[in-house]
PDB file of N, CA and C in Angstrom:
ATOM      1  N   UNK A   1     175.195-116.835 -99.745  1.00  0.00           N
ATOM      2  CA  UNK A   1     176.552-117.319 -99.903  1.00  0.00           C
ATOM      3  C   UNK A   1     176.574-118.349-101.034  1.00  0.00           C
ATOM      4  N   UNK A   2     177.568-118.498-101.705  1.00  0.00           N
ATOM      5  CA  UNK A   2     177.588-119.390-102.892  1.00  0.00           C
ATOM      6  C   UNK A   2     177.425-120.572-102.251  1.00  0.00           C
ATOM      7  N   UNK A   3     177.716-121.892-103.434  1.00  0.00           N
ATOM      8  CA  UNK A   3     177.621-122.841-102.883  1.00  0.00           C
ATOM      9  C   UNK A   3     179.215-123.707-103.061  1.00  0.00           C
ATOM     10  N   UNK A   4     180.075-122.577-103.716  1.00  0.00           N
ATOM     11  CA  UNK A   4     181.704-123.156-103.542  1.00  0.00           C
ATOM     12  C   UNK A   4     182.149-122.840-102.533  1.00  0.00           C
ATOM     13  N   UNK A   5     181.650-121.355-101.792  1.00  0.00           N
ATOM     14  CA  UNK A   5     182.022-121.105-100.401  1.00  0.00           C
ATOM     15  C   UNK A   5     181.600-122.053 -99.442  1.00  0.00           C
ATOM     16  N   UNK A   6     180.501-122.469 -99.409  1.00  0.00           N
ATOM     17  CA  UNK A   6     180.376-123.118 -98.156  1.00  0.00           C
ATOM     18  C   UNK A   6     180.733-124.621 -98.401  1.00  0.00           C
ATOM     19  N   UNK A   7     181.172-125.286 -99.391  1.00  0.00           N
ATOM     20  CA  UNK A   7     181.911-126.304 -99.446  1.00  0.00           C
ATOM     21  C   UNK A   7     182.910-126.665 -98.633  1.00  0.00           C
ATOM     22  N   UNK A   8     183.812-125.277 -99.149  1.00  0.00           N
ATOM     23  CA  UNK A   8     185.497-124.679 -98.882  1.00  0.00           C
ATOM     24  C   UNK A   8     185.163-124.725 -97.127  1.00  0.00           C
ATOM     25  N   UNK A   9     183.945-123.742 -96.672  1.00  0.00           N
ATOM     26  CA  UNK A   9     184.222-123.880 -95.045  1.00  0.00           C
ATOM     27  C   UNK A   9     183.826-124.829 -94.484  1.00  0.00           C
ATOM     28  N   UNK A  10     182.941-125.932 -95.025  1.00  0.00           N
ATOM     29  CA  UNK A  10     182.692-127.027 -94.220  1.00  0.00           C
ATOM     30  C   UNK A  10     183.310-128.056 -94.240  1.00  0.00           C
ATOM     31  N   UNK A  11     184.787-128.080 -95.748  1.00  0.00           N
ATOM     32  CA  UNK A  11     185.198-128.887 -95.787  1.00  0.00           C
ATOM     33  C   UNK A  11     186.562-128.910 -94.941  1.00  0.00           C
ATOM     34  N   UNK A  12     186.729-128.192 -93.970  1.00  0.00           N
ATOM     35  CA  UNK A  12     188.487-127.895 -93.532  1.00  0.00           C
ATOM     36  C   UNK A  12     188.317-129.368 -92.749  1.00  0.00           C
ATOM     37  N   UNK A  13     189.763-129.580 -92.695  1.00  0.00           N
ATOM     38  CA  UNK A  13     189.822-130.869 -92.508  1.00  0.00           C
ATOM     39  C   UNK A  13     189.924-130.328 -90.598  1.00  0.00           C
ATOM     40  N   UNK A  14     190.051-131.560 -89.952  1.00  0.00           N
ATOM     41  CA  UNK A  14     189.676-131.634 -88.515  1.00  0.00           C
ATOM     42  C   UNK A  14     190.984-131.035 -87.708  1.00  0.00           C
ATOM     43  N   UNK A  15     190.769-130.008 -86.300  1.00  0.00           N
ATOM     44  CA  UNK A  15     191.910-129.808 -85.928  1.00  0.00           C
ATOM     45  C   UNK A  15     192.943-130.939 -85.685  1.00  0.00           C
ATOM     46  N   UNK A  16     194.303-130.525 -85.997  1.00  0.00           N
ATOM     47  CA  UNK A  16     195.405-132.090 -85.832  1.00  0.00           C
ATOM     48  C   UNK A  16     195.371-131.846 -84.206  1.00  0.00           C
ATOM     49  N   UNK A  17     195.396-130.716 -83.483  1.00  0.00           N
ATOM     50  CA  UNK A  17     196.196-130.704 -81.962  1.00  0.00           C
ATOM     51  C   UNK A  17     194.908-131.580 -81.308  1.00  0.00           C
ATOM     52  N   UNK A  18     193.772-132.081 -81.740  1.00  0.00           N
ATOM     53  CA  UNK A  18     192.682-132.676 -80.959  1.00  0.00           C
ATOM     54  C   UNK A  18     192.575-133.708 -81.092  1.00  0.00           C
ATOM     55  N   UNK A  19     192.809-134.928 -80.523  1.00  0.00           N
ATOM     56  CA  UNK A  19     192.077-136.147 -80.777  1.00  0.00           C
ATOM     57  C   UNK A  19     190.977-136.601 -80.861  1.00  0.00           C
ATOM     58  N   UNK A  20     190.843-137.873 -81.232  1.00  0.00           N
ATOM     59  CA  UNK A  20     189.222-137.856 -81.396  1.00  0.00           C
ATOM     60  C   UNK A  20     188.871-138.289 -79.744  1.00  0.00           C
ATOM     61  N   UNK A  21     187.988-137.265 -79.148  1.00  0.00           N
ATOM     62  CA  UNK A  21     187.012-137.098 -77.894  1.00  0.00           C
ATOM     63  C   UNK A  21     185.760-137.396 -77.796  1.00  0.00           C
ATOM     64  N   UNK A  22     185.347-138.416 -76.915  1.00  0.00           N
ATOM     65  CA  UNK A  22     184.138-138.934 -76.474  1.00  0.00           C
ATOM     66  C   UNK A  22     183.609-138.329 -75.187  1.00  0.00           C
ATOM     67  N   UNK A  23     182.311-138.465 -75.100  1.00  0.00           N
ATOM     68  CA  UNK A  23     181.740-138.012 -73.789  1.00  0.00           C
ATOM     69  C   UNK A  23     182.237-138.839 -72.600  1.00  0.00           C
ATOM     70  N   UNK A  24     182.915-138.575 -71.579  1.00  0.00           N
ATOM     71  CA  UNK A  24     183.444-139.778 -70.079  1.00  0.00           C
ATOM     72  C   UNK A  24     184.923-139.246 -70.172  1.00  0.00           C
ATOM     73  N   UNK A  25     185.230-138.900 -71.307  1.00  0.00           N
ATOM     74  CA  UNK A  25     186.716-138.910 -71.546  1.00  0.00           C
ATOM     75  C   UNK A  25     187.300-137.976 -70.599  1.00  0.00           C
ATOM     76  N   UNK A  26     188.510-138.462 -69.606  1.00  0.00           N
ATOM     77  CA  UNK A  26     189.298-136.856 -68.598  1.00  0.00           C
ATOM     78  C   UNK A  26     190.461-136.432 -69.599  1.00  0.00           C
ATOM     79  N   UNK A  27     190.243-135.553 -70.070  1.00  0.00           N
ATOM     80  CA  UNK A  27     191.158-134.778 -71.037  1.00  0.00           C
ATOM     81  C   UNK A  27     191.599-133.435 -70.067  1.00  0.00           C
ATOM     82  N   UNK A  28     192.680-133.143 -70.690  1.00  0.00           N
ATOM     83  CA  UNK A  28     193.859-131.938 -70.225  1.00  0.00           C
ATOM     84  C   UNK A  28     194.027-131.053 -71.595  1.00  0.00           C
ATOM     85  N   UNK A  29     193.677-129.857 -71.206  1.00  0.00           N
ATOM     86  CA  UNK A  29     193.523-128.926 -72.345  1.00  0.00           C
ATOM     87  C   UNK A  29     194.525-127.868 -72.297  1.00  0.00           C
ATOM     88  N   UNK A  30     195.161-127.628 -73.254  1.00  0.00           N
ATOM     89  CA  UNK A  30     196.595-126.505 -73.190  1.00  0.00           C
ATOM     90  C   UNK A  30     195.529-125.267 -74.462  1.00  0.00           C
ATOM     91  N   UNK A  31     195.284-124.869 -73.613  1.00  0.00           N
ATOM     92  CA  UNK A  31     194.758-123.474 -74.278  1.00  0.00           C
ATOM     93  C   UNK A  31     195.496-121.967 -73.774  1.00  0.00           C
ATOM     94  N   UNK A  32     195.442-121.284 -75.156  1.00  0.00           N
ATOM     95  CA  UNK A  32     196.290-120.410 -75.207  1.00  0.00           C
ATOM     96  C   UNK A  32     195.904-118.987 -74.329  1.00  0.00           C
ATOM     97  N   UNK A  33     195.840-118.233 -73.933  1.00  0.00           N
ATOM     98  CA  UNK A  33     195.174-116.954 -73.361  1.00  0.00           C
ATOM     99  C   UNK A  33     195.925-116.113 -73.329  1.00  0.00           C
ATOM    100  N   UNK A  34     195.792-114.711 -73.619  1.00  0.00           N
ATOM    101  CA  UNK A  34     195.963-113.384 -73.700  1.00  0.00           C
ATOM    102  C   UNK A  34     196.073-112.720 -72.279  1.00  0.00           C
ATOM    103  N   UNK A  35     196.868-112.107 -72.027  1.00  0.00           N
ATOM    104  CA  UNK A  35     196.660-111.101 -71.151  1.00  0.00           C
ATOM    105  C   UNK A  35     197.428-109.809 -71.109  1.00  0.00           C
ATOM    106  N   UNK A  36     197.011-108.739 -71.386  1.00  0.00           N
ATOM    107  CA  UNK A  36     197.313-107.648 -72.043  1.00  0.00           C
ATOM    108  C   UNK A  36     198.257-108.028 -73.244  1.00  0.00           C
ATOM    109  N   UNK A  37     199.544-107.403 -73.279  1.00  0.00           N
ATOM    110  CA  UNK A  37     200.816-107.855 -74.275  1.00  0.00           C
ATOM    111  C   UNK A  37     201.163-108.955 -74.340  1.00  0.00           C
ATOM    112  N   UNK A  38     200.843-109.745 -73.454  1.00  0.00           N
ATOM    113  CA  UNK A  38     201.532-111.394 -72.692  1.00  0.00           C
ATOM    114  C   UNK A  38     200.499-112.378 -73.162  1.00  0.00           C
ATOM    115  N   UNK A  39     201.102-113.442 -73.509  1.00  0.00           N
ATOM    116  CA  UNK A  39     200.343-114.770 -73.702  1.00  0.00           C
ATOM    117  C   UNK A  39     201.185-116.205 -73.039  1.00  0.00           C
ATOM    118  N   UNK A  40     200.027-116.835 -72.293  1.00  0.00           N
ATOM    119  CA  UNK A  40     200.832-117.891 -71.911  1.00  0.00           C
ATOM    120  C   UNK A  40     199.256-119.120 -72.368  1.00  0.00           C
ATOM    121  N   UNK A  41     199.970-120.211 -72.024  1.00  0.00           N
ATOM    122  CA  UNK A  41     199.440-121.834 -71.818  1.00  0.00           C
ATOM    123  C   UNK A  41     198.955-121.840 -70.693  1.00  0.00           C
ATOM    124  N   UNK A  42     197.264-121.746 -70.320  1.00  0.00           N
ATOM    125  CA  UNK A  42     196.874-122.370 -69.565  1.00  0.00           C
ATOM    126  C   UNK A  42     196.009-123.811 -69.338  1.00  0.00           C
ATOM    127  N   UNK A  43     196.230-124.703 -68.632  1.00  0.00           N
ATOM    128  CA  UNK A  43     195.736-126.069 -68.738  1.00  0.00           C
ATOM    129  C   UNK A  43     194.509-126.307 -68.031  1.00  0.00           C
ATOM    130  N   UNK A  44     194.048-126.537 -68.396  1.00  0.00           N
ATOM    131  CA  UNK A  44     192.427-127.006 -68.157  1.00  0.00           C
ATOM    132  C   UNK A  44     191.917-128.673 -67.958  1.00  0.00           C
ATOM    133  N   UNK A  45     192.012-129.299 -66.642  1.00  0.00           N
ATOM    134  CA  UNK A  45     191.451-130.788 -67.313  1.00  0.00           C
ATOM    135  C   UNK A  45     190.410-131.046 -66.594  1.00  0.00           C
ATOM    136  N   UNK A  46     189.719-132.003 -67.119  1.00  0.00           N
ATOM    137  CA  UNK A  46     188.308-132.574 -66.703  1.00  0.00           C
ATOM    138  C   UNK A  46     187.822-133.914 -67.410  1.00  0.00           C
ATOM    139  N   UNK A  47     186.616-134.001 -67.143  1.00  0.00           N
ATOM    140  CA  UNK A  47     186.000-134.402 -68.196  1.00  0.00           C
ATOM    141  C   UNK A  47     185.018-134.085 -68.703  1.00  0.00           C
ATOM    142  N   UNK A  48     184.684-134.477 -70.332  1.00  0.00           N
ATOM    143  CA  UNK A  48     184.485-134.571 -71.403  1.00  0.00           C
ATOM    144  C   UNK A  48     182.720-134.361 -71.409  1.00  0.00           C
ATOM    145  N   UNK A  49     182.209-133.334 -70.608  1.00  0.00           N
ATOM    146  CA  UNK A  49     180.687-133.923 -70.631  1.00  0.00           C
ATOM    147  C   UNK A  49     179.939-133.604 -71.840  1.00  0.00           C
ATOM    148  N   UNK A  50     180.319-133.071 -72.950  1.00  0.00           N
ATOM    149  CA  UNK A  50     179.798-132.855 -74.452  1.00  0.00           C
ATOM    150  C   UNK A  50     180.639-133.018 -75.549  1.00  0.00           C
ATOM    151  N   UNK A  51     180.094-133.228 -76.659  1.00  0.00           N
ATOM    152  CA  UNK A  51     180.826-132.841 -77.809  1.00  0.00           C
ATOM    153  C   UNK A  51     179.885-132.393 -78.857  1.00  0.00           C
ATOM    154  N   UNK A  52     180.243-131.171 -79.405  1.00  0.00           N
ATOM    155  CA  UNK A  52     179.135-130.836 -80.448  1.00  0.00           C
ATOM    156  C   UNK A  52     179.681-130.970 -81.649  1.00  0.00           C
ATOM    157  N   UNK A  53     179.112-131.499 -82.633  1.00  0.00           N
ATOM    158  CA  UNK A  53     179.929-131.494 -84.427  1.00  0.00           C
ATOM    159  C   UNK A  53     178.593-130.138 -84.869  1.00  0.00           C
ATOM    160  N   UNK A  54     178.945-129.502 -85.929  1.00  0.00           N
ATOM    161  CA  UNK A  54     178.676-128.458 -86.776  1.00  0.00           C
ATOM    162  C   UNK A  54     180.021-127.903 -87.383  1.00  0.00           C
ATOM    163  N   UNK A  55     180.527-128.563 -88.564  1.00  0.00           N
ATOM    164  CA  UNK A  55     181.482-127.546 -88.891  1.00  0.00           C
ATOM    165  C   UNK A  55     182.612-126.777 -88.269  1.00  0.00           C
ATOM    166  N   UNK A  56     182.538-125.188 -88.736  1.00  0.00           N
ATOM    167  CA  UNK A  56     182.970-124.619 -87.943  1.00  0.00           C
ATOM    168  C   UNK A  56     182.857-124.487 -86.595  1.00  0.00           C
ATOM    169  N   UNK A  57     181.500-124.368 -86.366  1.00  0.00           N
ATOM    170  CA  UNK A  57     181.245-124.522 -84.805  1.00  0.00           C
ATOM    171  C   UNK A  57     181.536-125.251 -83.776  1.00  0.00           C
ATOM    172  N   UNK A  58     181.931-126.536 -84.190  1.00  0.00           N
ATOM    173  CA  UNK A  58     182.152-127.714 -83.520  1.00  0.00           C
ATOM    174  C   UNK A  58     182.814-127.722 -81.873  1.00  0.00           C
ATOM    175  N   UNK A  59     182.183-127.608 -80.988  1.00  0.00           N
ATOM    176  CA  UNK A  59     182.809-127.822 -79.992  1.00  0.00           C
ATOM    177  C   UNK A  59     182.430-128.602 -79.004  1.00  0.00           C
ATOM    178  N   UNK A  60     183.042-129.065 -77.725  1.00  0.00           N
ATOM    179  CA  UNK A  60     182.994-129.921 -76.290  1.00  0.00           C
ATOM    180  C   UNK A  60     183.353-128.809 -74.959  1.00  0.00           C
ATOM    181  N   UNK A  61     182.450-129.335 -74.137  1.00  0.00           N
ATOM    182  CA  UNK A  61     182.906-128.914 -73.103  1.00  0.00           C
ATOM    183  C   UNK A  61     183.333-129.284 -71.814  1.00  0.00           C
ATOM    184  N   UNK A  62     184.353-129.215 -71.212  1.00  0.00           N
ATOM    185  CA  UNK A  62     184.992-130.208 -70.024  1.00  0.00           C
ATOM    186  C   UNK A  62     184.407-129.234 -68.585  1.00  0.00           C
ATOM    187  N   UNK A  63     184.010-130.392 -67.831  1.00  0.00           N
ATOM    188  CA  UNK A  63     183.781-130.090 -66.280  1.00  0.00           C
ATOM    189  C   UNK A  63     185.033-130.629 -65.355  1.00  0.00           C
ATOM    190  N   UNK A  64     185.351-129.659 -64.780  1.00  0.00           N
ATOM    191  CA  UNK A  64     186.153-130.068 -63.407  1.00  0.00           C
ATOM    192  C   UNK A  64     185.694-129.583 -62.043  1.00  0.00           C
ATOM    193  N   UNK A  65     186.508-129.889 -61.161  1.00  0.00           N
ATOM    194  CA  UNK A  65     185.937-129.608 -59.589  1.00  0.00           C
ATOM    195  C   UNK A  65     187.512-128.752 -59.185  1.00  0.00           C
ATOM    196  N   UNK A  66     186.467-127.365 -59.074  1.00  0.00           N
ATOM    197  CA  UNK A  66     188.003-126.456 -58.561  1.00  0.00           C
ATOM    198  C   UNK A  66     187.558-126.273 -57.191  1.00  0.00           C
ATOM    199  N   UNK A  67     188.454-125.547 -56.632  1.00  0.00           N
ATOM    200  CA  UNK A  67     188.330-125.041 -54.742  1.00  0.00           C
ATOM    201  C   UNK A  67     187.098-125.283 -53.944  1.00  0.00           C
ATOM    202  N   UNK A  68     187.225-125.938 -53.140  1.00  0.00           N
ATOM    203  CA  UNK A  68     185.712-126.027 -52.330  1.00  0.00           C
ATOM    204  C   UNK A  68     184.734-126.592 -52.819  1.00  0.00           C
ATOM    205  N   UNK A  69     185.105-128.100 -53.747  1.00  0.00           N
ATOM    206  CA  UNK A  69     183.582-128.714 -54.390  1.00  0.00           C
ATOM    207  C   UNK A  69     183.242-127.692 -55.625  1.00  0.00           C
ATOM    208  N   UNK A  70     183.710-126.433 -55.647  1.00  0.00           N
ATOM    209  CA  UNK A  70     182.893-125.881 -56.876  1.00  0.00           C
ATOM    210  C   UNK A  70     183.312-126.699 -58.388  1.00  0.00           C
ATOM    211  N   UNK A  71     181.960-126.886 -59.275  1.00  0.00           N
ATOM    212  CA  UNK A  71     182.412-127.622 -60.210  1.00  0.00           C
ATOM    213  C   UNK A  71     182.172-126.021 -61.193  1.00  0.00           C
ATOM    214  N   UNK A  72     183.160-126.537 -62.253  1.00  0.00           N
ATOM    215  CA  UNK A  72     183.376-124.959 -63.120  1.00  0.00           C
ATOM    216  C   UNK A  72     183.365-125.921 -65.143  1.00  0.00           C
ATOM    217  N   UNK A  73     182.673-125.801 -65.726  1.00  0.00           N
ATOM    218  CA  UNK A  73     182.510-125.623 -67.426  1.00  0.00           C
ATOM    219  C   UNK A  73     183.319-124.994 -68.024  1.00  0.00           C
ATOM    220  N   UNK A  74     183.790-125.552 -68.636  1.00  0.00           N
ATOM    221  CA  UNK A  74     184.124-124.819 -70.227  1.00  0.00           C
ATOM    222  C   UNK A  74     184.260-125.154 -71.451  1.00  0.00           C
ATOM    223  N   UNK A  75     183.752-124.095 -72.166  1.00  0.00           N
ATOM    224  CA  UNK A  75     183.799-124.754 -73.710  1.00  0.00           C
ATOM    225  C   UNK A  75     184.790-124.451 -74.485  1.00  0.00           C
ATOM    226  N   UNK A  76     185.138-125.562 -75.120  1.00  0.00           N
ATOM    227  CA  UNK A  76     186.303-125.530 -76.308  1.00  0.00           C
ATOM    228  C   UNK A  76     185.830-125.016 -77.431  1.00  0.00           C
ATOM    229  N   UNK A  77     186.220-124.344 -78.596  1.00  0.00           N
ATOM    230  CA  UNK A  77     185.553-125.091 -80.167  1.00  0.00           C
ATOM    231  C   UNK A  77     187.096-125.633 -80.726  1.00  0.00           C
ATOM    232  N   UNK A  78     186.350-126.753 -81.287  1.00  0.00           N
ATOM    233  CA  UNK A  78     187.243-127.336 -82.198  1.00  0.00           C
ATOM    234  C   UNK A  78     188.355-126.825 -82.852  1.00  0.00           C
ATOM    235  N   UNK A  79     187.885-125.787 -83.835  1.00  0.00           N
ATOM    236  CA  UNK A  79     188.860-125.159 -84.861  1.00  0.00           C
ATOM    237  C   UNK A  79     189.369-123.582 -84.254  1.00  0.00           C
ATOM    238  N   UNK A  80     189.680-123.843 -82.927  1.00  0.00           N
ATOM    239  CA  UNK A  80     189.864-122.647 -83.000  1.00  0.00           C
ATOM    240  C   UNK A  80     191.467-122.498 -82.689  1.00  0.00           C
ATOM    241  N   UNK A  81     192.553-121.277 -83.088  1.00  0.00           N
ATOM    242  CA  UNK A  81     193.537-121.376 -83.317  1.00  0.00           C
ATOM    243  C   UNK A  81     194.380-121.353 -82.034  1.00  0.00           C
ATOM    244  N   UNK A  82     193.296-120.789 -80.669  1.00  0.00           N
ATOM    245  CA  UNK A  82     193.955-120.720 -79.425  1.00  0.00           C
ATOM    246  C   UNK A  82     193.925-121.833 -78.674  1.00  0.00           C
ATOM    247  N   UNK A  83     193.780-123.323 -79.530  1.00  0.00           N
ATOM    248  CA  UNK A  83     193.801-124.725 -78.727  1.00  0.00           C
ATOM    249  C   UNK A  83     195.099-125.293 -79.204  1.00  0.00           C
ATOM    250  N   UNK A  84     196.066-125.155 -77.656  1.00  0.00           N
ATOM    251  CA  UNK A  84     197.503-125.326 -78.481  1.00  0.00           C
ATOM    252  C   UNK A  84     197.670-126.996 -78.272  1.00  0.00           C
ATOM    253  N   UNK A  85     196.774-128.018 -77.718  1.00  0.00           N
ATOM    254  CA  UNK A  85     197.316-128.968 -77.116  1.00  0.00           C
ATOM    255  C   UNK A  85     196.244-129.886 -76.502  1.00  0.00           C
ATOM    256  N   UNK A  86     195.283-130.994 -76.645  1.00  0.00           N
ATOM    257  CA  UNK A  86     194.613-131.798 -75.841  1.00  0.00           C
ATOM    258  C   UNK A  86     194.979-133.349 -75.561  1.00  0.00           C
ATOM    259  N   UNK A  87     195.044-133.309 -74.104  1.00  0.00           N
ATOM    260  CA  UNK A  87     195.399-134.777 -74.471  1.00  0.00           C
ATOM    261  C   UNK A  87     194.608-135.511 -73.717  1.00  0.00           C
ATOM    262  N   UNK A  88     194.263-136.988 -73.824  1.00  0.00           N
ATOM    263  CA  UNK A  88     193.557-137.762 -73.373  1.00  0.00           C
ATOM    264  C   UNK A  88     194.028-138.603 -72.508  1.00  0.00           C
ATOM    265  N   UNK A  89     193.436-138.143 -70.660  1.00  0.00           N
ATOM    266  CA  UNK A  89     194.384-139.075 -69.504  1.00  0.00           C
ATOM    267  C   UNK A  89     193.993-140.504 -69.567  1.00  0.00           C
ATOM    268  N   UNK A  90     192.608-140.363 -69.506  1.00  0.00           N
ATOM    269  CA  UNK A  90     192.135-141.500 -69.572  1.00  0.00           C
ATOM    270  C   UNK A  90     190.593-141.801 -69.843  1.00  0.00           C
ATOM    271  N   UNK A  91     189.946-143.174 -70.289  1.00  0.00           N
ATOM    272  CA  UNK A  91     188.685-143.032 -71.162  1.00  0.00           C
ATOM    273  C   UNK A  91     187.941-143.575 -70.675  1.00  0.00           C
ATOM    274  N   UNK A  92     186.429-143.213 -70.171  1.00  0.00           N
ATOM    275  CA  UNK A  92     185.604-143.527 -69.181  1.00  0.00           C
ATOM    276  C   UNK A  92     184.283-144.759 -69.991  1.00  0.00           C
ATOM    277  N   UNK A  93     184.132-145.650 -69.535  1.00  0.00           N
ATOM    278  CA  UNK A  93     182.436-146.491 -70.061  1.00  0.00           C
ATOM    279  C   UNK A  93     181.591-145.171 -69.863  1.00  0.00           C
ATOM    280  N   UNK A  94     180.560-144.772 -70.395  1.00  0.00           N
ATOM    281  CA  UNK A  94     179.719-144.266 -70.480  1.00  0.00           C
ATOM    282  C   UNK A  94     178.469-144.964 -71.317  1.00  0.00           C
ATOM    283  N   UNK A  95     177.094-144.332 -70.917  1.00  0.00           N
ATOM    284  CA  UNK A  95     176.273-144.881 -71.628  1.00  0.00           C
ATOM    285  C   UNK A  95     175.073-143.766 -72.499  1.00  0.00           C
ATOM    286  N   UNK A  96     175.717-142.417 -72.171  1.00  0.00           N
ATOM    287  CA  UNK A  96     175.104-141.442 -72.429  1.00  0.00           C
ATOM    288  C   UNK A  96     175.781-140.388 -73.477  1.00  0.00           C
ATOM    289  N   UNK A  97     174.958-139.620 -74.223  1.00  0.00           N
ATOM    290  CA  UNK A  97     175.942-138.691 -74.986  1.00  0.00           C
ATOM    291  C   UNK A  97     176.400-137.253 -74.245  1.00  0.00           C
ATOM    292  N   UNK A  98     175.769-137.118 -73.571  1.00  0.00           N
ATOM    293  CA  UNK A  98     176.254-135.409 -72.648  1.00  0.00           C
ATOM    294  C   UNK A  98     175.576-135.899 -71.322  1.00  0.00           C
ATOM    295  N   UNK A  99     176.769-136.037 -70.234  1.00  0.00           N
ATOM    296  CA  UNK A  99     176.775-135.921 -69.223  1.00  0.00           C
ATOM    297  C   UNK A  99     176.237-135.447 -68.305  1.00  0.00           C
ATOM    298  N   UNK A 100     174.679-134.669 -68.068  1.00  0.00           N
ATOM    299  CA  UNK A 100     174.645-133.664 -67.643  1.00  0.00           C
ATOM    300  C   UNK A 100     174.357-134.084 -66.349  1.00  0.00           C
ATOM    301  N   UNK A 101     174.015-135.572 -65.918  1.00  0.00           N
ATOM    302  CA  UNK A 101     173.721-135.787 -64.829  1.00  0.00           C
ATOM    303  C   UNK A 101     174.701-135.583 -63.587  1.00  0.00           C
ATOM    304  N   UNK A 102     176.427-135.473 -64.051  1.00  0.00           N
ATOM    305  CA  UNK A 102     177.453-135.262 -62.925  1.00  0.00           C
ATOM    306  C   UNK A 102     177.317-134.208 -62.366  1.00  0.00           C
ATOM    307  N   UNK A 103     176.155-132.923 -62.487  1.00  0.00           N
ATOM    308  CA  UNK A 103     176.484-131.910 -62.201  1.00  0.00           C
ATOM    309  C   UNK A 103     176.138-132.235 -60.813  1.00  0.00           C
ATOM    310  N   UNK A 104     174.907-133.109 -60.811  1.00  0.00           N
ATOM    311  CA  UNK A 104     174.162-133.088 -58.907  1.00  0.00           C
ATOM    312  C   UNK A 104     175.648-134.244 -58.407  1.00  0.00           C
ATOM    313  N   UNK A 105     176.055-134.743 -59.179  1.00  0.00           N
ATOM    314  CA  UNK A 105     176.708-135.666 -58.268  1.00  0.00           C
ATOM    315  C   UNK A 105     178.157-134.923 -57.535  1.00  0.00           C
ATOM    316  N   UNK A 106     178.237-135.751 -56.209  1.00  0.00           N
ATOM    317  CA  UNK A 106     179.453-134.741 -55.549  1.00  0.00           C
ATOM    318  C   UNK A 106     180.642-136.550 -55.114  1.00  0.00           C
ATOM    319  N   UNK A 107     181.669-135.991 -55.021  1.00  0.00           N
ATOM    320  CA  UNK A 107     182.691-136.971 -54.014  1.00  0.00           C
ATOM    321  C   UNK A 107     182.460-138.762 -55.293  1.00  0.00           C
ATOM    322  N   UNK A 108     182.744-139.340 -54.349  1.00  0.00           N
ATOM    323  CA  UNK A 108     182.526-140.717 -55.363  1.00  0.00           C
ATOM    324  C   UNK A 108     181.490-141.011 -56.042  1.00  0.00           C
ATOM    325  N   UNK A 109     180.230-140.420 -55.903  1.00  0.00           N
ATOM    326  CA  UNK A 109     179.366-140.865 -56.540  1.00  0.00           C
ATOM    327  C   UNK A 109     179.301-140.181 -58.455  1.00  0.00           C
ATOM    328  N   UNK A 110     180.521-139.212 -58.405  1.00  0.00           N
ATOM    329  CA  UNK A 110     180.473-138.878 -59.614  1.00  0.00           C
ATOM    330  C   UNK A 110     182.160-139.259 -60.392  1.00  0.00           C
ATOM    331  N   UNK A 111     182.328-140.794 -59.830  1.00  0.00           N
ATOM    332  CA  UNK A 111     183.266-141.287 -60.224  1.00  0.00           C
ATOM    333  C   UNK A 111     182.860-142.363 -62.101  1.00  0.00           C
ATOM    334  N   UNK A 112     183.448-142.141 -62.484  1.00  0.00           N
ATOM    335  CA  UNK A 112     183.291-143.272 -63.798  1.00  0.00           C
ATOM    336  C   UNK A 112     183.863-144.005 -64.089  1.00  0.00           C
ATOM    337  N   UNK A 113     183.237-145.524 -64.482  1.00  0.00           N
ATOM    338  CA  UNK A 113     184.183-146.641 -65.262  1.00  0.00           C
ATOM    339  C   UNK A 113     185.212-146.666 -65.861  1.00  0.00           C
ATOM    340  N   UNK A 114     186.223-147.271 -65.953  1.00  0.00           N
ATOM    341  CA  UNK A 114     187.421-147.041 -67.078  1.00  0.00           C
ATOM    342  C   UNK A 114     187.090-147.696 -67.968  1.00  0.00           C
ATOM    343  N   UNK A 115     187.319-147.193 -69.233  1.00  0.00           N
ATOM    344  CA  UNK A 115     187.216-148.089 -70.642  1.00  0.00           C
ATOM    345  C   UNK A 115     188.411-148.982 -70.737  1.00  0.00           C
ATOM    346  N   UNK A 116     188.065-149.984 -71.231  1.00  0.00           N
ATOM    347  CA  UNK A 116     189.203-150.846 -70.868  1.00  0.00           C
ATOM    348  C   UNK A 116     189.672-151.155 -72.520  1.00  0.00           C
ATOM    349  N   UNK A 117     190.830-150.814 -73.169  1.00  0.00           N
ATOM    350  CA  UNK A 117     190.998-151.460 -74.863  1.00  0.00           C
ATOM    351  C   UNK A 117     192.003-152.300 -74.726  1.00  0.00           C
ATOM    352  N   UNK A 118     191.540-153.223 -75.871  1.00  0.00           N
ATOM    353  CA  UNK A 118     192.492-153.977 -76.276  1.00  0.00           C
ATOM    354  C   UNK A 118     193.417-153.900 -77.319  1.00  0.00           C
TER     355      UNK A 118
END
C-alpha cells in the first residue's frame, strides 16, 4: 500500500457520535441493527471494561448484567457507521486499564467509585 494511502486512513478524524471513554465509565450505547428489511436503535449500557486505539480498528467493549446474574460483552468499534449514539451516565475511579477482574465479581462487590469533577 502506498504511503499517501495509509496516511489518508489513519488520519480520519475521531467518531463525533462518541465521547471520549475511559475504562469504569457506565455508558449507554444506541447502536443501529438490521433485521431483515427493518432497522431499528438498539441500546446497550454497561460499563466500559476496555478501550482499544488502532486506527481504524479502534474499539471498547461494555459489560452488563442481563437476566439471572448473566453478565453479557460487547464490542463496539469506534468508526463504525452503525454507532448512532453513546452517552456517558456516569464516570467510575478506576485504577486499571481493562477491567477484567469484574467478571468473577457478582452483586456489590462489583460496584465502583464515582469520579468526582470539578
Amino acid at each position: 500500500m502506498s504511503n499517501i494511502l495509509m496516511q489518508s486512513v489513519e488520519s480520519r478524524e475521531p467518531n463525533p457520535n462518541v465521547p471520549d471513554l475511559r475504562p469504569g465509565d457506565t455508558v449507554r450505547v444506541h447502536n443501529r441493527i438490521v433485521e431483515g428489511n427493518r432497522e431499528r436503535v438498539q441500546i446497550f449500557e454497561g460499563v466500559v471494561m476496555r478501550k482499544r486505539s488502532g486506527g481504524q480498528s479502534a474499539n471498547f467493549t461494555v459489560r452488563r448484567i442481563a437476566a439471572h446474574g448473566v453478565g453479557v460483552e460487547r464490542t463496539f468499534l469506534l468508526q463504525s457507521p452503525r454507532l448512532e449514539r453513546v452517552e456517558v451516565v456516569r464516570r467510575a475511579r478506576v485504577r486499571r486499564a481493562q477491567l477484567y477482574y469484574l467478571r468473577s465479581r457478582r452483586g456489590k462487590a462489583a460496584r465502583l467509585k464515582e469520579r468526582l469533577e470539578y
